[in-house]
Protein backbone atom coordinates (compact mmCIF):
# COMPACT_ATOMS: atom_id res chain seq x y z
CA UNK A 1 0.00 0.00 0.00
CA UNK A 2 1.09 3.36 -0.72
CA UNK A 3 1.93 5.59 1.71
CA UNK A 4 0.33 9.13 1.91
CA UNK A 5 0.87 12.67 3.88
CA UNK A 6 -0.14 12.60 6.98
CA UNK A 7 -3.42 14.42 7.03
CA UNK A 8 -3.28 18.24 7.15
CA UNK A 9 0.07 17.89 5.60
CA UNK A 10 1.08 18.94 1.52
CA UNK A 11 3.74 18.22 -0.97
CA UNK A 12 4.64 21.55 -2.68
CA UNK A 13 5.62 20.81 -6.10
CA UNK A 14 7.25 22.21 -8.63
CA UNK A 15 4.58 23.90 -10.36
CA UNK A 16 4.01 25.72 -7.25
CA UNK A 17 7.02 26.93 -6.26
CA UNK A 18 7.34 29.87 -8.27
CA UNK A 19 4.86 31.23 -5.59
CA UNK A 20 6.16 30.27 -3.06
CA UNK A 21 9.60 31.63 -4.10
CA UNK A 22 7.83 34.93 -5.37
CA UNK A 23 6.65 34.75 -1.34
CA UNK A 24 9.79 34.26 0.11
CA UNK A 25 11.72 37.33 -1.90
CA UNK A 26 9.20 39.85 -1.11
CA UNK A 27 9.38 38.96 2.46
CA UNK A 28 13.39 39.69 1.93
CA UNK A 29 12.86 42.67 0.07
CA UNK A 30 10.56 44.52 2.13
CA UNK A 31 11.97 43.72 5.29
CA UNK A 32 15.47 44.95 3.98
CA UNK A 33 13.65 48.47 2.98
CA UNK A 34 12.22 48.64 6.37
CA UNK A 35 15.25 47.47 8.02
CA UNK A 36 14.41 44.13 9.68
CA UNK A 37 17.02 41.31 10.10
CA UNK A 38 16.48 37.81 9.66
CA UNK A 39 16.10 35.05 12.80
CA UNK A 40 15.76 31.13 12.64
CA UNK A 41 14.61 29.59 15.85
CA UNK A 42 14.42 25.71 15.99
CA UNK A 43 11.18 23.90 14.84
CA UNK A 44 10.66 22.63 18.52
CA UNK A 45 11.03 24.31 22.42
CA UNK A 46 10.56 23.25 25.53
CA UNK A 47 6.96 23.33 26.28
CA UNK A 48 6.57 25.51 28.77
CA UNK A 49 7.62 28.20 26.76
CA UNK A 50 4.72 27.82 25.13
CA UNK A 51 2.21 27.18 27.92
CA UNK A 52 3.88 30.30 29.89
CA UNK A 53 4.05 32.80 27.13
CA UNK A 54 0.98 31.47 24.90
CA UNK A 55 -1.28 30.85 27.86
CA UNK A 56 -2.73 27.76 29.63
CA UNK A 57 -6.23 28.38 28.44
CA UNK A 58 -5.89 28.98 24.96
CA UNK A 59 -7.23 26.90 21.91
CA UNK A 60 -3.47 26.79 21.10
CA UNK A 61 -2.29 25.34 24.26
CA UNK A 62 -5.04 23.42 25.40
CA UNK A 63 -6.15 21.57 21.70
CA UNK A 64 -4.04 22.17 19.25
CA UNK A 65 -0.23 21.91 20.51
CA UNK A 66 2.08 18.71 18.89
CA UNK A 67 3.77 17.93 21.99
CA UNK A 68 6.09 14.88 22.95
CA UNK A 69 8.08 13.45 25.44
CA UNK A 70 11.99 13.05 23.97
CA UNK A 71 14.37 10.18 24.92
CA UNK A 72 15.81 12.42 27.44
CA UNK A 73 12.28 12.54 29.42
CA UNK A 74 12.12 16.00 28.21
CA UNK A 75 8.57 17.73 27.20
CA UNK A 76 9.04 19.37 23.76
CA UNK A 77 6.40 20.96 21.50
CA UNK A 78 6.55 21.52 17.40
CA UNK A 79 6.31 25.44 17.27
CA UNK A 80 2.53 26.21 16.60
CA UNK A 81 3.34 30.02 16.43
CA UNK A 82 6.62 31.96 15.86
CA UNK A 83 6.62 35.06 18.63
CA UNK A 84 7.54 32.96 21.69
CA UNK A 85 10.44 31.28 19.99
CA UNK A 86 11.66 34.51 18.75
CA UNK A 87 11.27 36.14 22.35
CA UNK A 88 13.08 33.44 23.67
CA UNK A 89 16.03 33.74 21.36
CA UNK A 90 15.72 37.49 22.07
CA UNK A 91 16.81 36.75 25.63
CA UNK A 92 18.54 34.23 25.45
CA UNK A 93 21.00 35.44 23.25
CA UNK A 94 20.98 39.07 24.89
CA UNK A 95 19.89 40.83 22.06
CA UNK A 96 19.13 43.35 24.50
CA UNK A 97 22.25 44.09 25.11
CA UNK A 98 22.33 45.41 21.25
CA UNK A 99 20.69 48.84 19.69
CA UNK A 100 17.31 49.31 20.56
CA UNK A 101 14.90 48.34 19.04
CA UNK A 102 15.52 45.66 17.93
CA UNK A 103 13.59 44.77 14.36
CA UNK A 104 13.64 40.96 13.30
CA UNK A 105 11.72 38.43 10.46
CA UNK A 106 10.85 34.72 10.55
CA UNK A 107 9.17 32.38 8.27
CA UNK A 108 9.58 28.40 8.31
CA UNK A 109 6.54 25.73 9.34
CA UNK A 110 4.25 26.21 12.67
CA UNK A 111 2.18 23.05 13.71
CA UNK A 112 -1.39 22.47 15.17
CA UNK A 113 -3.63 19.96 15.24
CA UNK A 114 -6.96 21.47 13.50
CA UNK A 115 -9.59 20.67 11.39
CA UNK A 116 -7.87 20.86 7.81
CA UNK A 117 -9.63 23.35 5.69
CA UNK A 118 -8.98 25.41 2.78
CA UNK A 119 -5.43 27.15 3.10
CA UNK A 120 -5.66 25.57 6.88
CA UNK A 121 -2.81 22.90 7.33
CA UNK A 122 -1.66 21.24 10.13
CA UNK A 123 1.71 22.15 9.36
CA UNK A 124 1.77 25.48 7.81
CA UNK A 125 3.96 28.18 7.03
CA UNK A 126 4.44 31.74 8.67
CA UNK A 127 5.95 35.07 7.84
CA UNK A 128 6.30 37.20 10.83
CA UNK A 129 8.27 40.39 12.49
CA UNK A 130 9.11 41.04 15.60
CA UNK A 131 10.27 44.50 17.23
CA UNK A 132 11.49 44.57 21.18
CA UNK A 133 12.28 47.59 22.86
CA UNK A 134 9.98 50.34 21.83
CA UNK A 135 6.80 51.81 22.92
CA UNK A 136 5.94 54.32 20.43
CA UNK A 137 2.88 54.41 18.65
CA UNK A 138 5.17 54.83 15.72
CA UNK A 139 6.33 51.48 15.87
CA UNK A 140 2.97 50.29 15.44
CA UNK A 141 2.45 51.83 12.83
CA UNK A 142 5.47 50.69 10.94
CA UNK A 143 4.55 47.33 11.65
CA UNK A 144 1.59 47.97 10.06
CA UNK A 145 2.96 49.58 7.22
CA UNK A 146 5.00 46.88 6.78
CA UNK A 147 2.35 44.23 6.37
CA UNK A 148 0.31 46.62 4.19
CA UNK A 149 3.25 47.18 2.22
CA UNK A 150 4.16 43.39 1.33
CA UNK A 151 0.40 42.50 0.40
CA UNK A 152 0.86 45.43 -2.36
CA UNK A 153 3.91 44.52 -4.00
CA UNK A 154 2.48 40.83 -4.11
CA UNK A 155 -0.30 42.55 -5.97
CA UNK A 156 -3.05 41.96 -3.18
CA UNK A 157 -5.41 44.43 -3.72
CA UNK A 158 -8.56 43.57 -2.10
CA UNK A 159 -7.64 43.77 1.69
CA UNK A 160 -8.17 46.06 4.46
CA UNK A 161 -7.11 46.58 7.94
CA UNK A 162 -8.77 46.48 11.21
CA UNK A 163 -7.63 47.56 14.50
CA UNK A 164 -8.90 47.71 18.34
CA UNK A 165 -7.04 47.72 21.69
CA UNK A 166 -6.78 44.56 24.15
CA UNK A 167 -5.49 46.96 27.03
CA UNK A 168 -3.80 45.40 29.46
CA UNK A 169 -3.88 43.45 32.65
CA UNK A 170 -5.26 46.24 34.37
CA UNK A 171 -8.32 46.77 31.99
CA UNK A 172 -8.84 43.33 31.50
CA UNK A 173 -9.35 42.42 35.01
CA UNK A 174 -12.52 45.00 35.78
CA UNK A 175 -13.68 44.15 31.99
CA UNK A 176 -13.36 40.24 32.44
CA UNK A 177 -16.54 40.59 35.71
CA UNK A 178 -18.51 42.89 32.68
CA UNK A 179 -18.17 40.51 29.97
CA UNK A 180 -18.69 37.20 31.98
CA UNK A 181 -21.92 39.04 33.63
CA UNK A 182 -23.40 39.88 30.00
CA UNK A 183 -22.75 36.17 28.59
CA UNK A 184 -24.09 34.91 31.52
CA UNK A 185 -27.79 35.56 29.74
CA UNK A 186 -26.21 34.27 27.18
CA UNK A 187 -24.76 30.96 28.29
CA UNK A 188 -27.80 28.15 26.65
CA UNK A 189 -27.03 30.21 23.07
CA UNK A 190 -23.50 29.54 22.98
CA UNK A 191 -21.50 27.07 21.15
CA UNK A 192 -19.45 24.24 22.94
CA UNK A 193 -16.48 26.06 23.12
CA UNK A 194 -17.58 29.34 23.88
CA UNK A 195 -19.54 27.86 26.83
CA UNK A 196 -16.06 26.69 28.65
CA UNK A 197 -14.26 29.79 26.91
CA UNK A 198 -16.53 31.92 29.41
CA UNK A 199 -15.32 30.84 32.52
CA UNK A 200 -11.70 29.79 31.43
CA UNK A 201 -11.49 33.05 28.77
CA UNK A 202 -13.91 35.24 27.75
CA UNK A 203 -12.45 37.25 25.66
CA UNK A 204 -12.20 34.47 23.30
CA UNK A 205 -15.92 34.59 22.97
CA UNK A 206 -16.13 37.89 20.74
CA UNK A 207 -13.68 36.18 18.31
CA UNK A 208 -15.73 32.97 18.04
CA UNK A 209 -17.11 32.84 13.79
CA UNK A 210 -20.26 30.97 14.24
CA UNK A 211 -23.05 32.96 13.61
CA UNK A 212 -25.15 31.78 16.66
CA UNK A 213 -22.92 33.17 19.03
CA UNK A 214 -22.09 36.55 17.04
CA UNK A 215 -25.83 37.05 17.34
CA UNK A 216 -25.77 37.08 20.71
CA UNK A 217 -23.13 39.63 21.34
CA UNK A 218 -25.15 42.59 19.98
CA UNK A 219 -25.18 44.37 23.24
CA UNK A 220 -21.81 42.96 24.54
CA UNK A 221 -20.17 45.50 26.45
CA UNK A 222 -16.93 46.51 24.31
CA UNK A 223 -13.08 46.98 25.89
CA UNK A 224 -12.53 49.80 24.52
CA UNK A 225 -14.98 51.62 26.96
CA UNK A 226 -12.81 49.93 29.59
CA UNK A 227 -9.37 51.03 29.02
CA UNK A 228 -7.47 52.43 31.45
CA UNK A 229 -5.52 55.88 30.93
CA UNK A 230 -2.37 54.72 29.26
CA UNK A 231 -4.02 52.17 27.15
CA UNK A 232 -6.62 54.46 26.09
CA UNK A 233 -3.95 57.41 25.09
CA UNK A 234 -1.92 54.57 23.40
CA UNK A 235 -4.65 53.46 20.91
CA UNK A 236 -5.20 56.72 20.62
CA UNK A 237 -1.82 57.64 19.31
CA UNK A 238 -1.37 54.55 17.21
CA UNK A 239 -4.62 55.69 15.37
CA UNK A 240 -3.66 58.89 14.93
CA UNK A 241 -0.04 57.79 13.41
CA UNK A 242 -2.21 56.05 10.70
CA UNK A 243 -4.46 58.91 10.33
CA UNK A 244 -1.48 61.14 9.83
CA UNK A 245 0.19 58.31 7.11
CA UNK A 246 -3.04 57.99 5.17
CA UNK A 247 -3.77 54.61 6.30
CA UNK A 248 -7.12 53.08 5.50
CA UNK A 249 -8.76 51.10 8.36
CA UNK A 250 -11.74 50.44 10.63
CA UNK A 251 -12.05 50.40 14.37
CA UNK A 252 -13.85 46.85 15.12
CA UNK A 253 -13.84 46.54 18.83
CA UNK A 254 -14.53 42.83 19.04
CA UNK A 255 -11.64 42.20 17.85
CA UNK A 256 -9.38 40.17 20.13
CA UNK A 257 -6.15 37.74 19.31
CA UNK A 258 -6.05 34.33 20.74
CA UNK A 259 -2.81 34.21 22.60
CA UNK A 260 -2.75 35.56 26.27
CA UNK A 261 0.34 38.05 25.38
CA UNK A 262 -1.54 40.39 23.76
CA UNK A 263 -1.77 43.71 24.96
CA UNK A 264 -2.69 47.56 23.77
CA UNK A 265 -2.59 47.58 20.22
CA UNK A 266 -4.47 44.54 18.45
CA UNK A 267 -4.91 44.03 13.99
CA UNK A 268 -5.89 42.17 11.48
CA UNK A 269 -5.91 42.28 7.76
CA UNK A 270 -8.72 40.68 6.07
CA UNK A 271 -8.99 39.29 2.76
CA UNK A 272 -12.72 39.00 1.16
CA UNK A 273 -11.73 37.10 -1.97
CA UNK A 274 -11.34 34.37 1.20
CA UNK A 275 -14.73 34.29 2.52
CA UNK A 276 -15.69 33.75 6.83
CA UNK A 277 -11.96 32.96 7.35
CA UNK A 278 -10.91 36.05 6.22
CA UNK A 279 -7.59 37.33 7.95
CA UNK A 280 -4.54 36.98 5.90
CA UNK A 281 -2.53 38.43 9.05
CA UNK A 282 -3.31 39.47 12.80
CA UNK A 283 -0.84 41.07 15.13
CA UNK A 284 -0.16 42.95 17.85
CA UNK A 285 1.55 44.35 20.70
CA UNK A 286 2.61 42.27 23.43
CA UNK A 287 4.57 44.42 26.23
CA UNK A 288 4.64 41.74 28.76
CA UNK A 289 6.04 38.74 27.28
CA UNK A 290 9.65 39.03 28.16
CA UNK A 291 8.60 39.03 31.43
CA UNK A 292 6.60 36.53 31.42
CA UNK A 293 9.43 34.25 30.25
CA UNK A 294 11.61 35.35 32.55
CA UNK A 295 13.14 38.03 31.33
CA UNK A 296 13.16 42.30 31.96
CA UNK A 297 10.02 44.72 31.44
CA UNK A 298 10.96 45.01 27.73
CA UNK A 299 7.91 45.88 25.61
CA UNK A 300 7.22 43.74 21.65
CA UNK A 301 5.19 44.18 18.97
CA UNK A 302 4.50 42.09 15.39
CA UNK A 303 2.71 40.01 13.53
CA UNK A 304 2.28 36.85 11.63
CA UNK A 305 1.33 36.40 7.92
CA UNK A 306 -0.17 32.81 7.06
CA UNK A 307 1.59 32.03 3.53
CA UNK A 308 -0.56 29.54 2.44
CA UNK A 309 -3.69 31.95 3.24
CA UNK A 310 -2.26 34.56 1.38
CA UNK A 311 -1.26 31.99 -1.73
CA UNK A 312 -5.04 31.42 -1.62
CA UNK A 313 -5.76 35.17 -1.81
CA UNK A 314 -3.56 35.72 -4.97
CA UNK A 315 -5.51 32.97 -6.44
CA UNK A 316 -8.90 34.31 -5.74
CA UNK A 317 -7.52 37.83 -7.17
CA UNK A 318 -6.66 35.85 -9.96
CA UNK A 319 -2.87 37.66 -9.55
CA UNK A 320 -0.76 36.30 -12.63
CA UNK A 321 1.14 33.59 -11.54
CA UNK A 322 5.21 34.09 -11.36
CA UNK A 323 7.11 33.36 -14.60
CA UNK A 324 9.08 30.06 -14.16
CA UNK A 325 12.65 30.35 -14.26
CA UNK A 326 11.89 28.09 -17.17
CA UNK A 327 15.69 26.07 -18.83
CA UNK A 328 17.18 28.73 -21.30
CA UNK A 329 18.96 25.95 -23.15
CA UNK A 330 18.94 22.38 -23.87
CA UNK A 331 22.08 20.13 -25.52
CA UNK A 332 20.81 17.71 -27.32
CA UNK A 333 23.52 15.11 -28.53
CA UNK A 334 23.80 13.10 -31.73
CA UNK A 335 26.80 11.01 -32.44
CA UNK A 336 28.53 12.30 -29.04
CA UNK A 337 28.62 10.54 -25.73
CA UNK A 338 26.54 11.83 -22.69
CA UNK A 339 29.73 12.93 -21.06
CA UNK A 340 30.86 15.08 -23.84
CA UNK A 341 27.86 16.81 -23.92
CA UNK A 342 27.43 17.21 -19.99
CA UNK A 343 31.02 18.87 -20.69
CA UNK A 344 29.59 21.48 -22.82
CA UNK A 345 26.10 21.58 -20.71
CA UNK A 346 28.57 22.46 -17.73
CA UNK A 347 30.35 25.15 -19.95
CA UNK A 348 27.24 26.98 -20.48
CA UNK A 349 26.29 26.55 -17.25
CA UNK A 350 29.11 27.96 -15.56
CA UNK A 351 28.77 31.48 -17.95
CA UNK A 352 24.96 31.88 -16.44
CA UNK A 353 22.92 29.87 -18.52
CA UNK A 354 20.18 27.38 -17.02
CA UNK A 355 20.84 24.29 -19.27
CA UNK A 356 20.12 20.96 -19.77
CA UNK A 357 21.25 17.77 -21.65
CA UNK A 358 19.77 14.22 -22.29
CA UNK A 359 20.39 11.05 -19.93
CA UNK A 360 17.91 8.76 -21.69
CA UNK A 361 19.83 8.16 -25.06
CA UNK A 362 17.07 9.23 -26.91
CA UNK A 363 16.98 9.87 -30.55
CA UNK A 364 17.70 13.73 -31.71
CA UNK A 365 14.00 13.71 -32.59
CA UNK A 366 12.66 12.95 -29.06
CA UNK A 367 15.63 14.92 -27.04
CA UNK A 368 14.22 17.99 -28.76
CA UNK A 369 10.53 17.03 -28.73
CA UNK A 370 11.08 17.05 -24.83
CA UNK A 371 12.71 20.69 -25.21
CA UNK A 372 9.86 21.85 -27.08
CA UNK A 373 7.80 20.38 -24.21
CA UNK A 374 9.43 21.60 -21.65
CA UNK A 375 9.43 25.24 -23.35
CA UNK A 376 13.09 25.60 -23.53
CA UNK A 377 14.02 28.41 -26.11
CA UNK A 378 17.10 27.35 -27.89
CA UNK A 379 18.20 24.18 -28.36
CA UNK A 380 22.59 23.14 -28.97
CA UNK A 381 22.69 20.33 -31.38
CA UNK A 382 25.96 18.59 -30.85
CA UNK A 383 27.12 16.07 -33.17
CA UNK A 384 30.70 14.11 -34.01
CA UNK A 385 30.77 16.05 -36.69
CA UNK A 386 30.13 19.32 -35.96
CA UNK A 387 32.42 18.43 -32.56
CA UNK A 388 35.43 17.97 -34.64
CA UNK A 389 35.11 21.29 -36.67
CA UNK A 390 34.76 22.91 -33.04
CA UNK A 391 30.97 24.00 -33.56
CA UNK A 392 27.46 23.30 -32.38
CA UNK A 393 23.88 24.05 -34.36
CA UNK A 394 22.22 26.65 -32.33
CA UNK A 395 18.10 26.21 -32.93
CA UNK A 396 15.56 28.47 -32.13
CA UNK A 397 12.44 26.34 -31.13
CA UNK A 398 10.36 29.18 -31.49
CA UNK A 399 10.58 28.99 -35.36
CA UNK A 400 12.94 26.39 -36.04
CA UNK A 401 15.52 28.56 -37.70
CA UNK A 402 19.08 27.17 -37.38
CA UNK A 403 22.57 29.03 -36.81
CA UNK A 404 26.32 27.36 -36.98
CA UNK A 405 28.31 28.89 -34.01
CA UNK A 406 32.05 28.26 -33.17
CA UNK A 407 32.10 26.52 -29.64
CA UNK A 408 34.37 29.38 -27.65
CA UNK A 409 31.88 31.56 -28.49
CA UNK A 410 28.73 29.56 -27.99
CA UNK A 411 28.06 30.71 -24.27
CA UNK A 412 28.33 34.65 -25.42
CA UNK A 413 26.45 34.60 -28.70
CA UNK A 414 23.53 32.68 -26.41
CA UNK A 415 23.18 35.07 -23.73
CA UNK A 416 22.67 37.84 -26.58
CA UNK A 417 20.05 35.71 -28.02
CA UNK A 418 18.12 35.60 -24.94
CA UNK A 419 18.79 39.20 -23.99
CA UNK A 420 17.49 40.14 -27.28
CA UNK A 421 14.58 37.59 -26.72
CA UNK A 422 13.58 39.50 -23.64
């Protein structure tokens, strides 16, 4: 029997990875103009990184978490989100000891165990950014920008952004008593999960999707009337900052993030084209998870793009897909051994062509047949003959016309056919 991918996992194939390349260099790009460094942090932690930072009662934690039990007794977890690990490294490594702030990217696979759905995996793939050490309302916007920013040079265009304020533990406490006192009316109406989300976390309630229990949260009381001074003047200020840059977005004060760290500043960028699960990207500000791992007051901000949401999104937009970095050149042999023309295939190579050459010993018909197929442009028809006069048969596929070219000179007369071609 064969053996499949474990469900909620993919193969990416070829075909596919001109996206996902396309991906990964406008994550480089853009976080070079804004000035954000790279960080790889390893695919698994110790757990209670997770269950510290993350929190105890989250979906995360509590459902969704791979978590195992090494050969050294040890309790590990496969990554299911990227800030914690990159806080971690943060302190570990003393990055606080460098120029603040501190600006940093990730991408690589995340893990949890959910109910596969379109652009939903079970391992997936983030983009994220990170910032420690700054307050300023500025940064948030940035951060914002930033995300904004990427989406448009992917060629995104139907998004938009909405933002709200989690406060903090001081607001949350007093709200917390509000909110639990309004569901209370509410309780029979809710769905399984928001029924043991209200005593374990509320909050999570107002981000449930299911329509019965957004129906019952018309009169919910909302944070946002319960902020405390310096979270109010915060979100405030970070509105105001987008305001000022001309940045579209909508206050939704529902909307809440599902990890404990969150504080102040809370966003989300929704795609339509995707339908209920909308968000391409949520973020936030989280000012007390250094501490919370053990570390200094130092306060964080960022988010996380899902890359296989957002390849989903370009889809729906119908964005043209990524030209393939397609074989320029192919050597087809006649009369010559395999080696020889691997010699010349290397040649070419080497001066900044993407060739090829045959392995199959097929006839000259079906070596450039395959070329055709393949969609390689020219094709270098190498024969005994033509070896010993120290030339190759350069043909255009295109229209079949057919050029004699002295072998020292091959590589250069190519690369102006293909510049000109251009």
């Amino acid at each position: 029997m064969l053996t499949r991918v474990p469900r909620g996992t993919r193969d990416i194939l070829p075909e596919e990875a001109a996206w996902w390349q396309l991906l990964e260099e406008k994550i480089r790009t853009t976080c070079k103009l804004f000035g954000y460094q790279e960080i790889r942090t390893p695919v698994f932690e110790h757990t209670e990184l997770f269950t510290r930072s993350v929190g105890e009662v989250t979906d995360i934690v509590a459902k969704e978490m791979y978590t195992f039990t090494d050969r050294g007794d040890r309790q590990l977890t496969l990554r299911p989100e990227g800030t914690a690990s990159v806080a971690r490294a943060y302190l570990e490594n003393n990055l606080q000891a460098k120029a603040q702030p501190v600006k940093l990217y990730y991408t690589g696979p995340m893990f949890r165990y959910d109910r596969p759905q379109a652009g939903r995996y079970r391992q997936f793939h983030q983009f994220g950014v990170e910032v420690f050490g700054s307050q300023d309302a500025a940064v948030d916007a940035e951060v914002i920008l930033l995300a904004l920013f990427f989406f448009s040079a992917l060629g995104l265009k139907e998004f938009s952004l909405q933002v709200n304020s989690v406060g903090c533990p001081r607001c949350r406490g007093p709200y917390r008593g509000k909110l639990q006192e309004y569901l209370k009316e509410q309780l029979s109406g809710l769905c399984s999960d928001c029924a043991e989300r209200y005593e374990k976390n509320p909050l999570r309630v107002l981000d449930c999707k299911k329509k019965s229990c957004q129906g019952l949260l018309a009169g919910v009381p909302l944070l946002t009337d319960s902020l405390c001074h310096e979270c109010e003047e915060h979100f405030k200020a970070v509105c105001g900052a987008l305001d000022e840059l001309g940045v579209e977005y909508e206050i939704n004060p529902r909307l809440v993030r599902g990890l404990d760290y969150y504080t102040k500043t809370a966003f989300e960028i929704i795609s339509p084209a995707l339908g209920a699960q909308s968000s391409i990207c949520g973020g936030g500000r989280y000012d007390n998870l250094i501490a919370t791992i053990g570390g200094p007051d130092i306060p964080g901000i960022g988010f996380a793009v899902g890359i296989e949401r957002v390849l989903l999104a370009l889809q729906k937009e119908n964005v043209p897909a990524p030209a393939e970095n397609a074989t320029a050149v192919f050597v087809a042999r006649a009369g010559v051994s395999s080696v020889q023309a691997l010699q010349l295939t290397m040649e070419l190579r080497r001066a900044g062509l993407p060739a090829e050459t045959d392995f199959l010993g097929r006839s000259l018909k079906a070596q450039l047949k395959y070329a055709d197929k393949k969609g390689i442009r020219y094709a270098v028809l190498l024969g005994a003959e033509e070896l010993q006069k120290g030339q190759a048969a350069v043909r255009d596929m295109r229209d079949g016309t057919q050029q004699a070219v002295d072998l020292p000179g091959l590589a250069d007369y190519l690369a102006a056919q293909l510049k000109e071609a251009e």
